[in-house]
Protein backbone atom coordinates (compact mmCIF):
# COMPACT_ATOMS: atom_id res chain seq x y z
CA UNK A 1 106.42 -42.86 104.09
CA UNK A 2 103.08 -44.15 102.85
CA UNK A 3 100.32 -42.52 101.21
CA UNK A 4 96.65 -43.15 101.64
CA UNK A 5 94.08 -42.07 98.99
CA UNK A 6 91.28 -39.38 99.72
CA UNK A 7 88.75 -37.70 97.38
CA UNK A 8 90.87 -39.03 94.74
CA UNK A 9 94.00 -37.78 95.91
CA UNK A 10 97.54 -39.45 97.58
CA UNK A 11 97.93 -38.15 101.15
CA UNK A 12 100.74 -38.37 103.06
CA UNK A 13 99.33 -40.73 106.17
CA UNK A 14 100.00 -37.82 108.79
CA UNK A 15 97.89 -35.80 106.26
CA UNK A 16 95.37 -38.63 105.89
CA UNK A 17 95.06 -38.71 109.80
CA UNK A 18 94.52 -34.98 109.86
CA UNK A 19 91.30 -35.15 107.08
CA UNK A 20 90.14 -38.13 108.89
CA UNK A 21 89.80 -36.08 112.22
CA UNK A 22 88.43 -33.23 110.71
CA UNK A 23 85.90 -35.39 108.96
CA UNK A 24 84.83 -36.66 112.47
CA UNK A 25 84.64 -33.37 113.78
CA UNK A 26 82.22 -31.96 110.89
CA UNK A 27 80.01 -34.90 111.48
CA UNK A 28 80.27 -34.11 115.42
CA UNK A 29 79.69 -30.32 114.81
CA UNK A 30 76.53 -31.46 112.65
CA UNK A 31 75.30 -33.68 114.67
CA UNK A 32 75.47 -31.09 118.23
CA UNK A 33 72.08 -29.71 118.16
CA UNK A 34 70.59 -33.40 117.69
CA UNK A 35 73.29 -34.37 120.66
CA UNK A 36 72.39 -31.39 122.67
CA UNK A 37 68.34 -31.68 122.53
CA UNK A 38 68.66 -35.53 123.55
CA UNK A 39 70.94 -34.91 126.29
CA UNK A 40 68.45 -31.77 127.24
CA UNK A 41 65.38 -34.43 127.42
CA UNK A 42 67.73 -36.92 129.17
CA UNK A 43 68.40 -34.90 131.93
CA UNK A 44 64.30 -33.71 132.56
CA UNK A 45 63.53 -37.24 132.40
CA UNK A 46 65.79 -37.70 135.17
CA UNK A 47 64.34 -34.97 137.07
CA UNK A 48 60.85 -36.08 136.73
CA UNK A 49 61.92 -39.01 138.17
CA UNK A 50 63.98 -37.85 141.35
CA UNK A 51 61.62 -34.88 142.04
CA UNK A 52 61.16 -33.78 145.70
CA UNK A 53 58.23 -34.97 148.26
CA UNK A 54 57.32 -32.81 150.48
CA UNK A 55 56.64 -35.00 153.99
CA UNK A 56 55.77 -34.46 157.17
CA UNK A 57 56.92 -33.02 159.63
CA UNK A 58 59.04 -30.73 157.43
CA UNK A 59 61.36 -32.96 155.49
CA UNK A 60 62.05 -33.05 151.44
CA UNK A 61 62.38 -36.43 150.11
CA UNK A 62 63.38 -37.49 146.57
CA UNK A 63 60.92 -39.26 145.03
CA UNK A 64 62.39 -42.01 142.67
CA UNK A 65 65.21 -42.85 146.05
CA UNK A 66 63.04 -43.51 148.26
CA UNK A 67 61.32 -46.49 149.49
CA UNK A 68 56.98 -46.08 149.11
CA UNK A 69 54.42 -48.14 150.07
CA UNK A 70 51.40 -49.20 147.78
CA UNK A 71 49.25 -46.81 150.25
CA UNK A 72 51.59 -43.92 149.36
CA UNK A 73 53.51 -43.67 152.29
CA UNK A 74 57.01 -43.21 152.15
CA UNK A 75 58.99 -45.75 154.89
CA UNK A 76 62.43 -47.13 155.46
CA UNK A 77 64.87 -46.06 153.24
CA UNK A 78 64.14 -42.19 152.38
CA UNK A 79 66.74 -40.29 151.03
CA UNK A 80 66.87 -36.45 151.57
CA UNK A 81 66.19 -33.93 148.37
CA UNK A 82 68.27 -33.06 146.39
CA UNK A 83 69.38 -37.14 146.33
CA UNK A 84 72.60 -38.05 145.09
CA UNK A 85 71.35 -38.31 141.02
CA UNK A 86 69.93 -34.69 141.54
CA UNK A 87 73.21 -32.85 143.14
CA UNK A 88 75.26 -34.68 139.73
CA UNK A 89 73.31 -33.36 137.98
CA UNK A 90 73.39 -29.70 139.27
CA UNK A 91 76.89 -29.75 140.13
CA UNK A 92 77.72 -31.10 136.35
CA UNK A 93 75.45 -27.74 135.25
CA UNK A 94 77.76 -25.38 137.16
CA UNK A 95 80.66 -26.51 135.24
């Protein structure tokens, strides 16, 4: 059986294993909030991308998906709201 040193001390390797992991998971617990704010903007800054357009006759559009010409009309390829990106993202928020 080997031993690795930690804080000064001889560890069994198992034992080593087990601090390293738990070091990993302090510096994952400390790090959440950070982790969870970025992923928070992440996600709006998908949204404001892929937000719905409201066309005519009645239709939804998403925004980013579809095709738009420099005169501002959507044409050819328009994808229905909520677009692909969108439903992830809500169906990811239900679990």
């Amino acid at each position: 059986m080997g031993y690795t040193k930690i804080d000064g001390y001889n560890h069994p390797q198992e034992r080593a294993a087990d601090i390293a992991q738990k070091d990993k998971d302090r510096a994952l617990a400390a790090a959440a909030p950070d982790l969870a704010a970025r992923v928070i903007a992440l996600e709006n800054g998908i949204r404001a991308l892929h937000r719905p357009v409201d066309i005519e006759p009645s239709d939804t559009i998403c925004s980013e998906c579809s095709w738009q010409h420099r005169a501002g009309r959507f044409f050819g390829k328009v994808v229905a709201y909520p677009c692909p990106t969108i439903a992830l993202l809500d169906e990811e928020g239900k679990a």
